[in-house]
N, C-alpha and C. Protein backbone atom coordinates (compact mmCIF):
# COMPACT_ATOMS: atom_id res chain seq x y z
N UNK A 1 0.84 -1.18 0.00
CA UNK A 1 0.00 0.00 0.00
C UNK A 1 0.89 1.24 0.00
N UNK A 2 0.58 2.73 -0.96
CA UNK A 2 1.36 3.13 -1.07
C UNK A 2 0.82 4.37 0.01
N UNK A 3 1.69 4.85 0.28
CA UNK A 3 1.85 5.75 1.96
C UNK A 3 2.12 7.09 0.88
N UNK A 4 1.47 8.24 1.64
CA UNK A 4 1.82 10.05 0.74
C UNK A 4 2.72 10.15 1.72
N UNK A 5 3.93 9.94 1.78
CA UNK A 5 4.96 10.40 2.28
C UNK A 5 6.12 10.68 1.26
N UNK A 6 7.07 11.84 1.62
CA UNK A 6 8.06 11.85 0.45
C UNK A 6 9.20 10.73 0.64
N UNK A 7 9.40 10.14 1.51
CA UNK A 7 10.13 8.95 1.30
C UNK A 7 9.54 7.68 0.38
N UNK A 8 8.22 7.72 1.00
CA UNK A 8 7.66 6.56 -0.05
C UNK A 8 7.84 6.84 -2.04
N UNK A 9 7.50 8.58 -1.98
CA UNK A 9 7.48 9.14 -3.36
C UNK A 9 9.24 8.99 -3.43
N UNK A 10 10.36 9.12 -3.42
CA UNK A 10 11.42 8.75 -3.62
C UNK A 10 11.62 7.37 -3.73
N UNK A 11 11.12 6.52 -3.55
CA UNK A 11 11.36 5.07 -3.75
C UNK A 11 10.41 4.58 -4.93
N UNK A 12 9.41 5.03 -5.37
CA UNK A 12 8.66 5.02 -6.47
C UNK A 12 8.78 6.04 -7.57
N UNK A 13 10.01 6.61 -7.18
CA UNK A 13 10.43 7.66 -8.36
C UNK A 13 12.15 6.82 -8.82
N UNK A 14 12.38 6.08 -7.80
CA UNK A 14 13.23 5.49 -7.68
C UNK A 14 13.58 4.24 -8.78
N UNK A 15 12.25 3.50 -8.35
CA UNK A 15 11.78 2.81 -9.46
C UNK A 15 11.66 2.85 -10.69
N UNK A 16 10.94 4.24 -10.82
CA UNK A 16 10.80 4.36 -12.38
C UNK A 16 11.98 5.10 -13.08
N UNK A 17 13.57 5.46 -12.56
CA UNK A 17 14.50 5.56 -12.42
C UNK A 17 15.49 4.84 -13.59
N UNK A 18 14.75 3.15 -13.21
CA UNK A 18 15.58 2.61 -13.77
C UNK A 18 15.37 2.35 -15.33
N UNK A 19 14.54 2.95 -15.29
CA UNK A 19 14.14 2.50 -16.68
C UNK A 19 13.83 4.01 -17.50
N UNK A 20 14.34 5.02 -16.86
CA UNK A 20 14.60 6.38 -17.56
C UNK A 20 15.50 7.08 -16.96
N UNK A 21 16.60 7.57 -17.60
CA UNK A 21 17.71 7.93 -17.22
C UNK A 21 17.29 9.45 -16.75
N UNK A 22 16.61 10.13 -17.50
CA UNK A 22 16.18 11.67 -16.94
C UNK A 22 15.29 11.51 -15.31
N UNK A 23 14.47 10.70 -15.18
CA UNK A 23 14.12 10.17 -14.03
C UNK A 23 14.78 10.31 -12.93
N UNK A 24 15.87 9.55 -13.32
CA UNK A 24 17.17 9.19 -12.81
C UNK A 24 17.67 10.63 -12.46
N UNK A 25 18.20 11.61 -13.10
CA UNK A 25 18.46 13.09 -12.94
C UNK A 25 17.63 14.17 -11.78
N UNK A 26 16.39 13.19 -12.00
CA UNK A 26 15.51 14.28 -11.53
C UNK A 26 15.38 14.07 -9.70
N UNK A 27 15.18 12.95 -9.68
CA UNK A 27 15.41 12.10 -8.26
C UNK A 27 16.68 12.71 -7.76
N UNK A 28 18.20 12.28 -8.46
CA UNK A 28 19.15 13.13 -7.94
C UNK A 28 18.87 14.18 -7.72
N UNK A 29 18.60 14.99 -8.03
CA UNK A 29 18.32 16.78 -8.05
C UNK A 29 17.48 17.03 -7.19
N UNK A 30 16.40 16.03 -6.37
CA UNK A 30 15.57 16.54 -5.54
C UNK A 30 16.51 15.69 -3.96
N UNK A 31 16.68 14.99 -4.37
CA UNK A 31 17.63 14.15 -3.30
C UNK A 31 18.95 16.19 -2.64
N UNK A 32 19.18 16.33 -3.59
CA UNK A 32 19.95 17.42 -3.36
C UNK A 32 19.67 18.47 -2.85
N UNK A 33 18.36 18.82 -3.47
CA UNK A 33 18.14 20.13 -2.89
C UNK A 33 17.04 20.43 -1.98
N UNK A 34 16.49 19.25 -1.92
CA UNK A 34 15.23 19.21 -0.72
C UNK A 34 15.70 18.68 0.65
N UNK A 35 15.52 19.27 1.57
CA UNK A 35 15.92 18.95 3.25
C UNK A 35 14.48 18.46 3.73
N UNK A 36 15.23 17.40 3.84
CA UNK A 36 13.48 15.94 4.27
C UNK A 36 13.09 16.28 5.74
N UNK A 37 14.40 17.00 6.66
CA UNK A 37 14.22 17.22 7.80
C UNK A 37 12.94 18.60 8.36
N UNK A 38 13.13 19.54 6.94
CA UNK A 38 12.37 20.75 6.75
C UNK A 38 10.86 20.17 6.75
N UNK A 39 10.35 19.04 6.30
CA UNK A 39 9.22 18.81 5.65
C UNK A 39 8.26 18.57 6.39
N UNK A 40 7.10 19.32 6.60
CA UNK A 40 6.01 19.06 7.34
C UNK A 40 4.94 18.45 6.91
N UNK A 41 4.76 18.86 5.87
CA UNK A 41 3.97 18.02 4.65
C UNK A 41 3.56 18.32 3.46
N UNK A 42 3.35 16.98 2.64
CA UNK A 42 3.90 16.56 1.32
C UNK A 42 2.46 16.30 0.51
N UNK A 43 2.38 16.99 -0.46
CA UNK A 43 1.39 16.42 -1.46
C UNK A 43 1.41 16.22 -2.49
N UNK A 44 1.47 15.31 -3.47
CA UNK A 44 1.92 14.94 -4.74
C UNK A 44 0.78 15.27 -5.84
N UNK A 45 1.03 16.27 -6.54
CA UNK A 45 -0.50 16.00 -7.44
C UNK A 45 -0.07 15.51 -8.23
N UNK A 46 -1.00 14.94 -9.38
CA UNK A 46 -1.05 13.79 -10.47
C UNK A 46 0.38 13.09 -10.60
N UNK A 47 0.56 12.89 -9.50
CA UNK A 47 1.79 11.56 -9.48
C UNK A 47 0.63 10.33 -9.41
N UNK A 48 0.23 10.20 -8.37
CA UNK A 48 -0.57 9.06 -8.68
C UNK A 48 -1.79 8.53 -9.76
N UNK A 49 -1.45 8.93 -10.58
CA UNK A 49 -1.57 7.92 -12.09
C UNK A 49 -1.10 7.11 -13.29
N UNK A 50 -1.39 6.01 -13.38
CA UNK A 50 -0.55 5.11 -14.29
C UNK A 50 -0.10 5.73 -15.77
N UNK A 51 -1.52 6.61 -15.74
CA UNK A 51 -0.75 6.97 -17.62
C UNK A 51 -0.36 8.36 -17.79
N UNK A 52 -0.38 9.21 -16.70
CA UNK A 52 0.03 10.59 -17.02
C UNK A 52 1.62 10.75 -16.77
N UNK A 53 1.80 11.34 -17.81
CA UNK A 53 3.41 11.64 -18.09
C UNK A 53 4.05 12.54 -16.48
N UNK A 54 4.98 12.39 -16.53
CA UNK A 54 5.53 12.56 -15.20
C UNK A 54 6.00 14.29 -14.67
N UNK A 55 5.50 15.20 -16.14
CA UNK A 55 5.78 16.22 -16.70
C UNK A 55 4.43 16.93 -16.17
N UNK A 56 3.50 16.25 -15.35
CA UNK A 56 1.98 16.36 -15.15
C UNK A 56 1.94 16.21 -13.89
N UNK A 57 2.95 16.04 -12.91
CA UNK A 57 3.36 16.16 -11.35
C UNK A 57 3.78 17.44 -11.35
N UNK A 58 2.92 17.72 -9.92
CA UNK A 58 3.63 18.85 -8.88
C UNK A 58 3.29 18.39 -7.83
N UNK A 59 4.92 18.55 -6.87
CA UNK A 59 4.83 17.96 -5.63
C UNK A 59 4.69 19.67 -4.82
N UNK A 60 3.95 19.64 -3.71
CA UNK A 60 3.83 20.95 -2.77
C UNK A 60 4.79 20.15 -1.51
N UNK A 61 5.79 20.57 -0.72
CA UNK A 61 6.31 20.92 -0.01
C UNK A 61 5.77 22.11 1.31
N UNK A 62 5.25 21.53 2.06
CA UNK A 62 5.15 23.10 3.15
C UNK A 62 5.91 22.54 4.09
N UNK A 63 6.69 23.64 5.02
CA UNK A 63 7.78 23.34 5.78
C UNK A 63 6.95 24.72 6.59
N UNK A 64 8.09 25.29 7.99
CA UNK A 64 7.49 25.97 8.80
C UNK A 64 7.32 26.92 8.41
N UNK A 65 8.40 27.50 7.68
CA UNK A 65 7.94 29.16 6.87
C UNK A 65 8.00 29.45 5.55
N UNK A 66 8.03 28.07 4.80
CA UNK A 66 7.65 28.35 2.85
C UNK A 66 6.89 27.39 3.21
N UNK A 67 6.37 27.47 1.41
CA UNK A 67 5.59 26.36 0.53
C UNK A 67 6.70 26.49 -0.49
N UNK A 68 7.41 24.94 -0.97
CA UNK A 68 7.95 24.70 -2.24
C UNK A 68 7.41 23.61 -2.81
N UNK A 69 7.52 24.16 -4.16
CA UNK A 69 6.95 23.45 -5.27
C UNK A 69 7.39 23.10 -6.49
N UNK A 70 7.54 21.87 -6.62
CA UNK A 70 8.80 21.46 -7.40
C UNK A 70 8.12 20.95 -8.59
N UNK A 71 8.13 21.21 -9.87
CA UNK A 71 7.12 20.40 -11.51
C UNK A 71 8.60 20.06 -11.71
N UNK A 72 8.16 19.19 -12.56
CA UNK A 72 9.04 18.07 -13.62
C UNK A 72 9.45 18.38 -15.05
N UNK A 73 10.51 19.00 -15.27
CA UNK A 73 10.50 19.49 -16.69
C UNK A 73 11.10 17.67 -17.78
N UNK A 74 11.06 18.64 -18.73
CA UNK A 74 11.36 16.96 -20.00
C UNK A 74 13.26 17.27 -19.65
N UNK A 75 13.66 16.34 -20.35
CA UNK A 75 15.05 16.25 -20.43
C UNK A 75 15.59 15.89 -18.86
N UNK A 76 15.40 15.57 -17.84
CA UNK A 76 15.67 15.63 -16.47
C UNK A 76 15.60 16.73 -15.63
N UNK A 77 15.37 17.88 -16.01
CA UNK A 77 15.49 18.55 -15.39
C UNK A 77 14.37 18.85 -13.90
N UNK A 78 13.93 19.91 -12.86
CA UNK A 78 13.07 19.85 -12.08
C UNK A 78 13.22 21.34 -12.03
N UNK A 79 11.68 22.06 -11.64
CA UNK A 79 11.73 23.31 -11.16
C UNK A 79 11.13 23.66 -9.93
N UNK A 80 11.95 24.45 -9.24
CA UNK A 80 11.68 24.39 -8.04
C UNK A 80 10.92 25.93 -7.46
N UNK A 81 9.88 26.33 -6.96
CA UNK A 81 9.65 27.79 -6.62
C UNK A 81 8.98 27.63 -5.40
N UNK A 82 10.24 28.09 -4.53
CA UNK A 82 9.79 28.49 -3.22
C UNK A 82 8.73 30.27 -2.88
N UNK A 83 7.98 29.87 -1.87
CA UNK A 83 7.28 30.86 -1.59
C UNK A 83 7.28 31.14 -0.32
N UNK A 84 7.42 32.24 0.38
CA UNK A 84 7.01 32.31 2.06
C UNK A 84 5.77 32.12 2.38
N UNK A 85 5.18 31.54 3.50
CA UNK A 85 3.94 31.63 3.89
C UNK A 85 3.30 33.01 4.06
N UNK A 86 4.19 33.79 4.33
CA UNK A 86 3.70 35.42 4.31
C UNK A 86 2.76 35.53 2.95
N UNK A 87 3.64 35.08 1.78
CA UNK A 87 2.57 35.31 0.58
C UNK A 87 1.73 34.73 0.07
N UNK A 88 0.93 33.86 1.07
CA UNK A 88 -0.47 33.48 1.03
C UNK A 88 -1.52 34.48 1.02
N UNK A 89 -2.33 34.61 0.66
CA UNK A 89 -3.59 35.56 0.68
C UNK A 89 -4.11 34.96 1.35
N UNK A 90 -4.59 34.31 1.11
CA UNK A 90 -6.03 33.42 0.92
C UNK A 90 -6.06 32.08 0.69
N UNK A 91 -6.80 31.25 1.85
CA UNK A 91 -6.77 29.55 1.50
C UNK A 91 -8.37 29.66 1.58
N UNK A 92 -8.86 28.51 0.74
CA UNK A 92 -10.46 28.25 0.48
C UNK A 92 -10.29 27.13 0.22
N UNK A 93 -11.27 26.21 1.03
CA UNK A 93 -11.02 24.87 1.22
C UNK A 93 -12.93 24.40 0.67
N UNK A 94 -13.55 23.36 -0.30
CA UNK A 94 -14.64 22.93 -0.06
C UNK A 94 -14.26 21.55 0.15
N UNK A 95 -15.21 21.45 0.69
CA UNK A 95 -15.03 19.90 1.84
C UNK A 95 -16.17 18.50 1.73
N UNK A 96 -16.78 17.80 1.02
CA UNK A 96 -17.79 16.96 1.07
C UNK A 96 -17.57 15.02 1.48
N UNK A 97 -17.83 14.91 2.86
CA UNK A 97 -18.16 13.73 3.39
C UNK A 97 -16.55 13.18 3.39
N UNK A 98 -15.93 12.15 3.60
CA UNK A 98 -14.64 11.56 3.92
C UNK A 98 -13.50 11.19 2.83
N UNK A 99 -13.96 11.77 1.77
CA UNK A 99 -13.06 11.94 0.62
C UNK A 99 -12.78 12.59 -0.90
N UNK A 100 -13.91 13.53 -0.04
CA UNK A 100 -13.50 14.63 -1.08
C UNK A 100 -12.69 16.11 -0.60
N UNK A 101 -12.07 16.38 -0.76
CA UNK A 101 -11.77 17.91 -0.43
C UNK A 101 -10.64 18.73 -1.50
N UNK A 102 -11.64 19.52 -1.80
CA UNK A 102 -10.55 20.55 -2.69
C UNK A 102 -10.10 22.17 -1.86
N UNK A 103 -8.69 22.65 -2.17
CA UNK A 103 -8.14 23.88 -1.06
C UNK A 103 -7.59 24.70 -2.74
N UNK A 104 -7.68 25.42 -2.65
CA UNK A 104 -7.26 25.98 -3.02
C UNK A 104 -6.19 27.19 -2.66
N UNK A 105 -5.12 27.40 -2.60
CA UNK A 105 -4.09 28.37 -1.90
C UNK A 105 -3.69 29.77 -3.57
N UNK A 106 -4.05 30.45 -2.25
CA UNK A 106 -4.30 31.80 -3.35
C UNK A 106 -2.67 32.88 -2.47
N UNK A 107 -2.29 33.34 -3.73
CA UNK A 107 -0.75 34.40 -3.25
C UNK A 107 -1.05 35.53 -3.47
N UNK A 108 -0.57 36.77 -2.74
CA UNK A 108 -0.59 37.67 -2.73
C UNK A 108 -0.30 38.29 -4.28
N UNK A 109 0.70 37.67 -4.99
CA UNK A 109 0.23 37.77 -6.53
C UNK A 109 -0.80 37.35 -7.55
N UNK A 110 -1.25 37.02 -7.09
CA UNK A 110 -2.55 36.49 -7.90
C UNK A 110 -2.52 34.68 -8.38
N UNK A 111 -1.14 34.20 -7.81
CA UNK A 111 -1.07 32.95 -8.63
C UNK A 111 -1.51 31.81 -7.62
N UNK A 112 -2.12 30.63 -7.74
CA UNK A 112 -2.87 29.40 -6.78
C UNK A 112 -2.51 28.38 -7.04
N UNK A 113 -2.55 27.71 -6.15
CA UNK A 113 -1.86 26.06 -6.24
C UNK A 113 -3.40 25.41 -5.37
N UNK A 114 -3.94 24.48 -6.90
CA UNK A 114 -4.87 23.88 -5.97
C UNK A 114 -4.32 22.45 -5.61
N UNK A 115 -4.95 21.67 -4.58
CA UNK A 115 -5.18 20.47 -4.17
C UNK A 115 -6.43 19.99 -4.00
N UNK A 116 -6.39 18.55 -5.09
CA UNK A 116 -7.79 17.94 -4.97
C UNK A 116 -7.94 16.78 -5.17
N UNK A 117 -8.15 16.20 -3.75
CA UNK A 117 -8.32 14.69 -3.88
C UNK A 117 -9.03 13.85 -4.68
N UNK A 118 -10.50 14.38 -5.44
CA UNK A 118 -10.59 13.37 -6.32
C UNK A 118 -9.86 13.73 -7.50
N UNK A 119 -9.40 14.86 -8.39
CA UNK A 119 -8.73 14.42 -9.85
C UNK A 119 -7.38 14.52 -9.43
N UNK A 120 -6.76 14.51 -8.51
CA UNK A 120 -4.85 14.43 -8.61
C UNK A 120 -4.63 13.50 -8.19
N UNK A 121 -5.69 12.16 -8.19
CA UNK A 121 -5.11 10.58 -8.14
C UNK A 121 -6.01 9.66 -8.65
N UNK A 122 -6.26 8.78 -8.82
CA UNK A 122 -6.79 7.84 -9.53
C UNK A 122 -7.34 6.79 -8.34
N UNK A 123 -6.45 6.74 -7.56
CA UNK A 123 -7.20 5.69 -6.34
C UNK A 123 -6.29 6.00 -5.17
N UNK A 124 -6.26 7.39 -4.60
CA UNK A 124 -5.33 7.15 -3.37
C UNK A 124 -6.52 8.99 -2.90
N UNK A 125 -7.85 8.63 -3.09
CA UNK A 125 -8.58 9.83 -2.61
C UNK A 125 -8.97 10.16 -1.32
N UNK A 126 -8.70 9.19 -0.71
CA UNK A 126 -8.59 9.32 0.86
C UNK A 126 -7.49 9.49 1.23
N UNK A 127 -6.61 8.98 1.00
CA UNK A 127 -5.49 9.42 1.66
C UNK A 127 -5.21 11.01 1.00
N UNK A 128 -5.21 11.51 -0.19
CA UNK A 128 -4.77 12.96 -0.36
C UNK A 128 -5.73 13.82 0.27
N UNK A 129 -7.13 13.29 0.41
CA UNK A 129 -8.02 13.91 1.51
C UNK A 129 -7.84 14.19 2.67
N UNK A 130 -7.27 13.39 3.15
CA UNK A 130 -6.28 13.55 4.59
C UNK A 130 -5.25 14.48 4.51
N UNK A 131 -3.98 14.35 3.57
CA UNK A 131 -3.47 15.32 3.25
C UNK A 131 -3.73 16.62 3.14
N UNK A 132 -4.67 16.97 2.78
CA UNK A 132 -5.01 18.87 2.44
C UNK A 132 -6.35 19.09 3.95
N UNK A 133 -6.73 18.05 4.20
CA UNK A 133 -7.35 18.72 5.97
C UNK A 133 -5.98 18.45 6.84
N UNK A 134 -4.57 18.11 6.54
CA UNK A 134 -4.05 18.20 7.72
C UNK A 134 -3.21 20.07 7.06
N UNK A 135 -3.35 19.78 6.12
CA UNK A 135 -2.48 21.40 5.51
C UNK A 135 -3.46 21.98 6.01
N UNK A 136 -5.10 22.11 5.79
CA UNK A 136 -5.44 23.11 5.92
C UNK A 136 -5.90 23.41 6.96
N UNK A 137 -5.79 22.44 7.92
CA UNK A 137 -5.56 22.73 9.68
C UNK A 137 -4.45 23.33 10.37
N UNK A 138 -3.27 23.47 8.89
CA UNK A 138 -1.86 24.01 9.70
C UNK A 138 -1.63 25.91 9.22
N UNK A 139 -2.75 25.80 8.12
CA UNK A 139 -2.83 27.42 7.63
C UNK A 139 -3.66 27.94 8.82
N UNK A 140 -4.65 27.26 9.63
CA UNK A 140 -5.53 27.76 10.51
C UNK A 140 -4.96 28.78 11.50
């Protein structure tokens, strides 16, 4: 059973590693520049699906005083854009029964990072449901 933790997501990025060398690049590169010790919690969007290209992930990172957010470029590469929590505006969360919840996180620039357990996985909607009520109990 697969666990939303970023250790578990490093061992299943790990995996698919071996059988793509940019993979391979990209894992190094987050192995490098992400401090696992910083991490409070982790949400993977559309990682968990079998057929979406891997170019279709964004992992959110919140730690005590950013949000980083790392997409997947082609060729190996990864992009990384940290934000302070200061430049949150606005979080809006709708919420229906034990596995649905969508948040939306709004920045003082106008730009949003949503999270939503039913379309950013295919079968892990409870658990990313859990995920964004424990974030959005920590914006509280």
């Amino acid at each position: 059973m697969y666990e939303i933790t970023y250790q578990e997501f490093l061992k299943s990025l790990q995996e698919l590693s071996f059988m793509n060398s940019y993979v391979e690049d990209q894992q190094y590169s987050m192995q490098e520049l992400i401090c696992e010790d910083e991490i409070l919690y982790f949400y993977p969007k559309n990682y968990l699906f079998k057929e979406k290209p891997l170019e279709e992930t964004q992992l959110l990172f919140l730690s005590k005083d950013k949000i980083r957010i790392v997409s997947f470029l082609k060729e190996g590469f990864i992009n990384i854009e940290d934000r302070r929590l200061s430049s949150v505006a606005k979080i809006n969360i709708s919420h229906k029964n034990r596995n649905s919840s969508l948040m939306t996180i709004s920045f003082s620039d106008g730009d949003t990072f949503v999270l939503d357990s039913v379309n950013d996985s295919e079968n892990h909607r409870f658990k990313l449901h859990q995920v964004i009520i424990e974030i959005y109990k920590y914006f509280k």
